[in-house]
PDB file of N, CA and C in Angstrom:
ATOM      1  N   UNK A   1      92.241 114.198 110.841  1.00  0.00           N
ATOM      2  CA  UNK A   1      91.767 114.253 109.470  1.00  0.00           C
ATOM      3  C   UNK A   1      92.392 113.097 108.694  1.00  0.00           C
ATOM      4  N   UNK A   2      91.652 111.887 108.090  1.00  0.00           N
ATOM      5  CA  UNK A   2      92.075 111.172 107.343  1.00  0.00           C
ATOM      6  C   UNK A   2      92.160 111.245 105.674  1.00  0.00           C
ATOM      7  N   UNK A   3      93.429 110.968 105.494  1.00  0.00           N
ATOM      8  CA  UNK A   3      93.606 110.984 103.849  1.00  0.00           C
ATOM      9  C   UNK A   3      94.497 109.738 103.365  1.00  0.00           C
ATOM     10  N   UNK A   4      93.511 109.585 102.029  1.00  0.00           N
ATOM     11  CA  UNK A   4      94.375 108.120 101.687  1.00  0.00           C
ATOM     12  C   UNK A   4      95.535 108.674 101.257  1.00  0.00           C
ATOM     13  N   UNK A   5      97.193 108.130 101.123  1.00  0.00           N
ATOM     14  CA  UNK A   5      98.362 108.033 100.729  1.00  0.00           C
ATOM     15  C   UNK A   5      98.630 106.615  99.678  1.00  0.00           C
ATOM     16  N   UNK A   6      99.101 106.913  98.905  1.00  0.00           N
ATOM     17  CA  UNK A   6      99.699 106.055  97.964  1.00  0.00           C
ATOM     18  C   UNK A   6     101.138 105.926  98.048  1.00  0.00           C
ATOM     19  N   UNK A   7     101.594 104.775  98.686  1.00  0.00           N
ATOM     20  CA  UNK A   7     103.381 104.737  98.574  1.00  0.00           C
ATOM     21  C   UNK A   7     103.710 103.872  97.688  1.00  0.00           C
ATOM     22  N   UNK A   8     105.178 103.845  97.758  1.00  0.00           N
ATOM     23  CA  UNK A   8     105.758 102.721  96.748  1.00  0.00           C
ATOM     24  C   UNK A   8     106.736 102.033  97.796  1.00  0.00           C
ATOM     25  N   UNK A   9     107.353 100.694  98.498  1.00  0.00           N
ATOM     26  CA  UNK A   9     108.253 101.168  99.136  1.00  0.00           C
ATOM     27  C   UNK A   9     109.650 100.522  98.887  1.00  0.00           C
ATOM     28  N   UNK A  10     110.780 101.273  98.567  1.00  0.00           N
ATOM     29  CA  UNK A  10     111.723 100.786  98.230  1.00  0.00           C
ATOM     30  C   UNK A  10     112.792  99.845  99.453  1.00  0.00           C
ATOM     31  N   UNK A  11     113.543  99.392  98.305  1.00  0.00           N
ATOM     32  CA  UNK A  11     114.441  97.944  98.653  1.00  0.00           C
ATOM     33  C   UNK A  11     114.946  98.528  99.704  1.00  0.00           C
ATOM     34  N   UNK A  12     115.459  99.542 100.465  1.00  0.00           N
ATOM     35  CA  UNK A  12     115.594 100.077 101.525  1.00  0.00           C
ATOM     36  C   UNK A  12     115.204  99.973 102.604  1.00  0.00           C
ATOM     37  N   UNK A  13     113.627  99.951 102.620  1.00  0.00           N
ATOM     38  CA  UNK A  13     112.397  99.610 103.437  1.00  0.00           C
ATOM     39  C   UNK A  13     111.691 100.851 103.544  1.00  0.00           C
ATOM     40  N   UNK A  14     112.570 101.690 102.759  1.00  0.00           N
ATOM     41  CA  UNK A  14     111.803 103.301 103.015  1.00  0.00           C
ATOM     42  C   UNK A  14     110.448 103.108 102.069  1.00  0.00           C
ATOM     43  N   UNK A  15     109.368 103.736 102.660  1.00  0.00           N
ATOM     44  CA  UNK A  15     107.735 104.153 101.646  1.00  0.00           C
ATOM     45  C   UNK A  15     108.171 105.422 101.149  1.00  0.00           C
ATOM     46  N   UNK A  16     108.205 105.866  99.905  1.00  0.00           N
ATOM     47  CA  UNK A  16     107.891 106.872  99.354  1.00  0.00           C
ATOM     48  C   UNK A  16     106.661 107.213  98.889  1.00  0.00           C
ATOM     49  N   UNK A  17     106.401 108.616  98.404  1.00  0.00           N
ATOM     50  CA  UNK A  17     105.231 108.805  97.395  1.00  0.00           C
ATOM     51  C   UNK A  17     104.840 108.501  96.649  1.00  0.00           C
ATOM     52  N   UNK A  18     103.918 107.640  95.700  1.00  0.00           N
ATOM     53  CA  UNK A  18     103.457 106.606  94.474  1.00  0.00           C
ATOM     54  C   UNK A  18     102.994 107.761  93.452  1.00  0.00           C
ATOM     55  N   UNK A  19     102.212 109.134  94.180  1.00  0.00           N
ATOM     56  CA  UNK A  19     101.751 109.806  93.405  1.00  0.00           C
ATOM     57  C   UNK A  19     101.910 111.496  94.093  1.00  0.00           C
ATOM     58  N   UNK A  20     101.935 112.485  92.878  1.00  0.00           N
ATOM     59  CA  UNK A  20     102.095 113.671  93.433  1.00  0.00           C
ATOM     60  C   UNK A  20     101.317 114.482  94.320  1.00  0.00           C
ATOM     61  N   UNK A  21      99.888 113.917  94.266  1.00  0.00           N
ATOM     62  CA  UNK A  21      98.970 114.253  95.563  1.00  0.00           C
ATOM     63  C   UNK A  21      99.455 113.786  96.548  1.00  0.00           C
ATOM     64  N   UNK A  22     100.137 112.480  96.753  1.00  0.00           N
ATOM     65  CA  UNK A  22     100.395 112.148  98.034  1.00  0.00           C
ATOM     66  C   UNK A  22     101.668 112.927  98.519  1.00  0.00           C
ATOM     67  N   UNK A  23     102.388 113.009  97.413  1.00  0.00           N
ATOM     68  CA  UNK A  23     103.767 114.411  97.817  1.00  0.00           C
ATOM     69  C   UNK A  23     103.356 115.225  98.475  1.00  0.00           C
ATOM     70  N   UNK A  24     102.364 115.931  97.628  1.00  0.00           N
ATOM     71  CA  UNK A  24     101.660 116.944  98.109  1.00  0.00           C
ATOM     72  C   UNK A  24     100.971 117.402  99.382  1.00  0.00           C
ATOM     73  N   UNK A  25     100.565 116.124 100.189  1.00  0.00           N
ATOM     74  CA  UNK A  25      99.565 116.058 101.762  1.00  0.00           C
ATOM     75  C   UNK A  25     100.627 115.465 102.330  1.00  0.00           C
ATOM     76  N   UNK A  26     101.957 114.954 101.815  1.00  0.00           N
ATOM     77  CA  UNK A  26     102.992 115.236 103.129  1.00  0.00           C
ATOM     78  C   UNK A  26     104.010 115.951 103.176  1.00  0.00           C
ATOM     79  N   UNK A  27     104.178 116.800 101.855  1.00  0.00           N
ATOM     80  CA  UNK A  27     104.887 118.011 102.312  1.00  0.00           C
ATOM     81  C   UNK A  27     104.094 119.221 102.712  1.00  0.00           C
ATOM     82  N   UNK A  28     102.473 119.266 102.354  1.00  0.00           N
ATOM     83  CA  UNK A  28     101.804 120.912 102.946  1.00  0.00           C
ATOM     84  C   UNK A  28     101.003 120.090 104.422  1.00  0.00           C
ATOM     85  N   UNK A  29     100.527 119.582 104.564  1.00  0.00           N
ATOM     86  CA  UNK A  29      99.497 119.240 105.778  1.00  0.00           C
ATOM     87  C   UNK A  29     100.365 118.192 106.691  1.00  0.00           C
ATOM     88  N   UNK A  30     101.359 117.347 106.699  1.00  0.00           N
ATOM     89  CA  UNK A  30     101.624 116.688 108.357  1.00  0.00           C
ATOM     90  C   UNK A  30     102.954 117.312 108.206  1.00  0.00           C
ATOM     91  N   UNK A  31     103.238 117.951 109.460  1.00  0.00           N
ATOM     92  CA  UNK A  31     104.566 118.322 110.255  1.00  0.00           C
ATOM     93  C   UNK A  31     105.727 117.377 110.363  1.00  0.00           C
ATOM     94  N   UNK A  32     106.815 117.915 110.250  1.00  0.00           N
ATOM     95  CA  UNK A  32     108.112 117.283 110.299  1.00  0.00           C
ATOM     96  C   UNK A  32     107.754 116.260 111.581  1.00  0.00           C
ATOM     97  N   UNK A  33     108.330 114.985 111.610  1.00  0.00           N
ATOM     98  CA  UNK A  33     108.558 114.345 112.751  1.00  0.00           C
ATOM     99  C   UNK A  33     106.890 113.516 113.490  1.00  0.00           C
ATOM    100  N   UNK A  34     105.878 114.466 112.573  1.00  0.00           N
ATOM    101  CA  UNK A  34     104.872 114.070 112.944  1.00  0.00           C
ATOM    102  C   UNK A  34     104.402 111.881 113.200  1.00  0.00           C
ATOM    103  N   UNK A  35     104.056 111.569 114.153  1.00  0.00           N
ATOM    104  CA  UNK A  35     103.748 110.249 114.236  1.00  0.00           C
ATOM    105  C   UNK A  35     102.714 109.705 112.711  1.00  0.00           C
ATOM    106  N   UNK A  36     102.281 109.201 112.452  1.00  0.00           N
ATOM    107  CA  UNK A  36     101.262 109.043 111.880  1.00  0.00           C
ATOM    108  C   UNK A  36     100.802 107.264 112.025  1.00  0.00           C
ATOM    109  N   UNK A  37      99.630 107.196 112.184  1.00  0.00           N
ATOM    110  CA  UNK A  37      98.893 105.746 112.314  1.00  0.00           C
ATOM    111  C   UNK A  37      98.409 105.310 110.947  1.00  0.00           C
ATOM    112  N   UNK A  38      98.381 103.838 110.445  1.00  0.00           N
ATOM    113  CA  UNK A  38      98.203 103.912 109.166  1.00  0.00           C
ATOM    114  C   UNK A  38      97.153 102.500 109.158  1.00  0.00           C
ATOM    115  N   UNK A  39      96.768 102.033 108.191  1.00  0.00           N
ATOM    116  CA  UNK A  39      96.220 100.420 108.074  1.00  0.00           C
ATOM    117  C   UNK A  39      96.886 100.592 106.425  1.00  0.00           C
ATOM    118  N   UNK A  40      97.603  99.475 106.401  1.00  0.00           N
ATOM    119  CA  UNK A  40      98.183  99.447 104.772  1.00  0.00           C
ATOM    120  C   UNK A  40      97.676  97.793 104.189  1.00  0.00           C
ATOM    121  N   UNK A  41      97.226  97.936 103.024  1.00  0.00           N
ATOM    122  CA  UNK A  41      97.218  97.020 101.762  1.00  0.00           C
ATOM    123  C   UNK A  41      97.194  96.919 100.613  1.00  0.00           C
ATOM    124  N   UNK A  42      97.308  96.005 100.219  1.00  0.00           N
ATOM    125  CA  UNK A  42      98.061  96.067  98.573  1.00  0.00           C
ATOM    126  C   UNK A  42      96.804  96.277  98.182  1.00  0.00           C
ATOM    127  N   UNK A  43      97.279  97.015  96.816  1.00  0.00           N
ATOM    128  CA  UNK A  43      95.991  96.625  95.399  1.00  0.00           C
ATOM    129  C   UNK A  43      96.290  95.240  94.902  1.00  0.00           C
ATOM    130  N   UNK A  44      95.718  95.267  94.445  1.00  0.00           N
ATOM    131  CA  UNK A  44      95.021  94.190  93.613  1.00  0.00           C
ATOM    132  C   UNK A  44      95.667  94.291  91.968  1.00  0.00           C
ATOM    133  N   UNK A  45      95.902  93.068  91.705  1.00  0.00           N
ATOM    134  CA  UNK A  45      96.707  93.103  90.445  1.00  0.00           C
ATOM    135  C   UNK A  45      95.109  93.096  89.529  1.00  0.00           C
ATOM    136  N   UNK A  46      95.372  93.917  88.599  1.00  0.00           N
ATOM    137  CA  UNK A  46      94.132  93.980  87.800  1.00  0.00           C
ATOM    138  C   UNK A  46      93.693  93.369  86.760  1.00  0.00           C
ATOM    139  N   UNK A  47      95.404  92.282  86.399  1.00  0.00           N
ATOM    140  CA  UNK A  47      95.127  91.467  84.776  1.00  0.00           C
ATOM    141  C   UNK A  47      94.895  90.148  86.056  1.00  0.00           C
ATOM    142  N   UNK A  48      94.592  89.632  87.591  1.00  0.00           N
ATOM    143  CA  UNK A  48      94.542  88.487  88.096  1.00  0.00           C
ATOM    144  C   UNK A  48      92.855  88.818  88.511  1.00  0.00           C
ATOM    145  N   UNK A  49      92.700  89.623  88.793  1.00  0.00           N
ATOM    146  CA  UNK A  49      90.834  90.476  89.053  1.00  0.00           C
ATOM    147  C   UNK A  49      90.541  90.155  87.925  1.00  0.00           C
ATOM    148  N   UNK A  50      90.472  90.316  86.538  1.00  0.00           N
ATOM    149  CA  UNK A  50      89.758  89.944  85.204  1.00  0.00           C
ATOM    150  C   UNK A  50      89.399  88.768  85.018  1.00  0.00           C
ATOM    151  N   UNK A  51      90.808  88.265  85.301  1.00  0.00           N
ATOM    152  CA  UNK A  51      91.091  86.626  84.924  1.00  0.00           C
ATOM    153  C   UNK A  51      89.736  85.569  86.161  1.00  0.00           C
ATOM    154  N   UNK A  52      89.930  86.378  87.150  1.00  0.00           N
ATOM    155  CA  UNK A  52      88.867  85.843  88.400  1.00  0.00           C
ATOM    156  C   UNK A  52      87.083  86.101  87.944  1.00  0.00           C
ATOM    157  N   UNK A  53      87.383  87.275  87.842  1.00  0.00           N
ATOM    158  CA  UNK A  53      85.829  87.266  87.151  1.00  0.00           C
ATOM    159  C   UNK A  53      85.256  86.851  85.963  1.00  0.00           C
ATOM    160  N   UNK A  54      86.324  86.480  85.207  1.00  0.00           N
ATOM    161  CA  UNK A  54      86.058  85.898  83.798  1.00  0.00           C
ATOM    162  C   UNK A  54      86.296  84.334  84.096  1.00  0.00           C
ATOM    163  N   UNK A  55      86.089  83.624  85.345  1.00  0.00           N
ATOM    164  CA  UNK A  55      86.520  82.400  85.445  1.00  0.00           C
ATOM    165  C   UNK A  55      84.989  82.234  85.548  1.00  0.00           C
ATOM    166  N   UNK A  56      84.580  83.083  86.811  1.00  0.00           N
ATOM    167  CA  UNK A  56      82.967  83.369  87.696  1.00  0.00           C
ATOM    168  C   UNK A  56      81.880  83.183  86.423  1.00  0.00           C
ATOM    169  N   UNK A  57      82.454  84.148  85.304  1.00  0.00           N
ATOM    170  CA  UNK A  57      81.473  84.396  84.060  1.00  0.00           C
ATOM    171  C   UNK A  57      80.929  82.672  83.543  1.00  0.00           C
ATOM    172  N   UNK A  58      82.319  82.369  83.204  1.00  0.00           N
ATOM    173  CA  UNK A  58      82.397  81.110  82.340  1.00  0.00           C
ATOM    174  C   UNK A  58      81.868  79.646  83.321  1.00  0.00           C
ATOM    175  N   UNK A  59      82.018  79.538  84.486  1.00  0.00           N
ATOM    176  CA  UNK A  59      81.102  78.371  85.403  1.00  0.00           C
ATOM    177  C   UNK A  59      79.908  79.556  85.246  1.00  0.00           C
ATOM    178  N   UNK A  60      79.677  80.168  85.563  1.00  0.00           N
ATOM    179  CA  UNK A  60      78.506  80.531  85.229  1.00  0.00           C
ATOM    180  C   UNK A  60      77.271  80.176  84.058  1.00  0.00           C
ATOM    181  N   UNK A  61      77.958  80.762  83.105  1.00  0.00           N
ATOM    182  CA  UNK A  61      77.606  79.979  81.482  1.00  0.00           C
ATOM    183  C   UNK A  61      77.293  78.446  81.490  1.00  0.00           C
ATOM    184  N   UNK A  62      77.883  77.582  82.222  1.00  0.00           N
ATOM    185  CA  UNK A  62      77.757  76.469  82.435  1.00  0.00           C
ATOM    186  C   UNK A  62      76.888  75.933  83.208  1.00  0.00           C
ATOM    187  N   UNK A  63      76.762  76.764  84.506  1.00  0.00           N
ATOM    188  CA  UNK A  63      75.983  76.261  85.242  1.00  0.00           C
ATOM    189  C   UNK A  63      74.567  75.823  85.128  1.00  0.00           C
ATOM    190  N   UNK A  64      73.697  74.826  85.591  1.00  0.00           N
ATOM    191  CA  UNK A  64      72.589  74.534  85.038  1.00  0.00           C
ATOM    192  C   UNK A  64      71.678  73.976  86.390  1.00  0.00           C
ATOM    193  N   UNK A  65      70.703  75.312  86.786  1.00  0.00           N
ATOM    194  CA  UNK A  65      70.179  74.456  87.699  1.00  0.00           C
ATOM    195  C   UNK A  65      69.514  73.343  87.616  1.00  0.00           C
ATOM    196  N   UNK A  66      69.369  72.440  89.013  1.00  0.00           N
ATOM    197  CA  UNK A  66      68.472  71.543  88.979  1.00  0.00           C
ATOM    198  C   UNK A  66      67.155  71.653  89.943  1.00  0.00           C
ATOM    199  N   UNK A  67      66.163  71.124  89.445  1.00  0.00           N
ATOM    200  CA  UNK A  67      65.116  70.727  90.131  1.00  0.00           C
ATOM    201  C   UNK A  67      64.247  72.514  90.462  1.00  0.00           C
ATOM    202  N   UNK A  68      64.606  73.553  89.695  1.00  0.00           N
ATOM    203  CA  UNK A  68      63.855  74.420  89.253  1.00  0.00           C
ATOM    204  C   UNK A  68      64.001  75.445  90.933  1.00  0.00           C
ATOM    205  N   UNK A  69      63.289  76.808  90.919  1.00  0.00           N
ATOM    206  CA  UNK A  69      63.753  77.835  91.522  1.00  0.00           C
ATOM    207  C   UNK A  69      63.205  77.269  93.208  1.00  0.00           C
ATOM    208  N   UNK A  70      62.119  76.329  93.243  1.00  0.00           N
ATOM    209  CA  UNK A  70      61.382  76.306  94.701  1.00  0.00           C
ATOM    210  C   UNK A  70      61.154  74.784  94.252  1.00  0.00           C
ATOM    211  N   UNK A  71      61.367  74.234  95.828  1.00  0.00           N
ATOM    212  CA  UNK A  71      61.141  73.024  95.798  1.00  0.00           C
ATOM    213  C   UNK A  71      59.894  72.457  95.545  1.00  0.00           C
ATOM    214  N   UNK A  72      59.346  70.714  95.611  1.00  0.00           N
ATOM    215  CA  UNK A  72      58.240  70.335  95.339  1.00  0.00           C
ATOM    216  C   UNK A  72      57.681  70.835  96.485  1.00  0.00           C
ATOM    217  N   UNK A  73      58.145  70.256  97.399  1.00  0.00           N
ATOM    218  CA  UNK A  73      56.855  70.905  98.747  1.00  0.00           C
ATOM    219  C   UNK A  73      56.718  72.402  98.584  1.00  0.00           C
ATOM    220  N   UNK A  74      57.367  73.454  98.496  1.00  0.00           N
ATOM    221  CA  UNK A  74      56.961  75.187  98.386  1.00  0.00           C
ATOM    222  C   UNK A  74      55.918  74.810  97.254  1.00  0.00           C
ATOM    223  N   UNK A  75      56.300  74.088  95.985  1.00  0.00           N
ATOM    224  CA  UNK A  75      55.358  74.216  95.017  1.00  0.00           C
ATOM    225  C   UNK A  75      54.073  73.861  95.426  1.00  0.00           C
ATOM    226  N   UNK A  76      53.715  72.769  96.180  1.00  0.00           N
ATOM    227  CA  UNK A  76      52.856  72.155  96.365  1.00  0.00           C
ATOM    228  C   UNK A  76      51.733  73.409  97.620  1.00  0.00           C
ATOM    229  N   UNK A  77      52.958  73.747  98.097  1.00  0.00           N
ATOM    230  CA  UNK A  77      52.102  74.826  99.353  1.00  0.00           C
ATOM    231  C   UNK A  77      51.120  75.920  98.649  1.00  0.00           C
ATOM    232  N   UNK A  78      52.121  76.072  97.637  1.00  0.00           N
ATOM    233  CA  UNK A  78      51.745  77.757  96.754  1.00  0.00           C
ATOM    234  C   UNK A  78      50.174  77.314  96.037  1.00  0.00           C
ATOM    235  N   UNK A  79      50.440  76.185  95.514  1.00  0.00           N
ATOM    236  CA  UNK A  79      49.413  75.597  94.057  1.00  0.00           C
ATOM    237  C   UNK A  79      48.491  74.831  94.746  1.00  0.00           C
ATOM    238  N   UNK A  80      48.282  74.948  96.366  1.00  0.00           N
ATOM    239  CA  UNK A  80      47.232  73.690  97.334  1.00  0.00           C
ATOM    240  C   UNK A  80      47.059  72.533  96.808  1.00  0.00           C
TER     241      UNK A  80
END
């Protein structure tokens, strides 16, 4: 049964719990000593995600195509 966990992990190297649900699914559901397999990655800083999509926005705003959505030859195919 998979469940996401949220840790924090301290200067120790120990992972603790980030949040009380995650307290919660490892003190009632995995057994003392139990192995567990994991895939871990960070979040995402959320004021550097804004800043990224508000970069995307602004070349955007700028951007200006050229030479229109379909080339001369498609045009020429479409219009015989």
């Amino acid at each position: 049964m998979a469940h996401e966990l949220q840790l924090i992990k301290q200067s120790s190297g120990i992972l603790i719990p980030a949040t009380p649900e995650t307290s919660e699914i490892l003190q009632s559901k995995i057994k003392l000593g139990a192995v567990l397999v994991a895939e871990f990655r960070q979040v995402r800083n959320p004021a550097f995600h804004r800043r990224f999509f508000a970069l995307l926005n602004l070349g955007f705003e700028y951007w200006e195509p050229t030479g229109g959505a379909i080339s001369a030859n498609e045009r020429k195919l479409v219009n015989g």
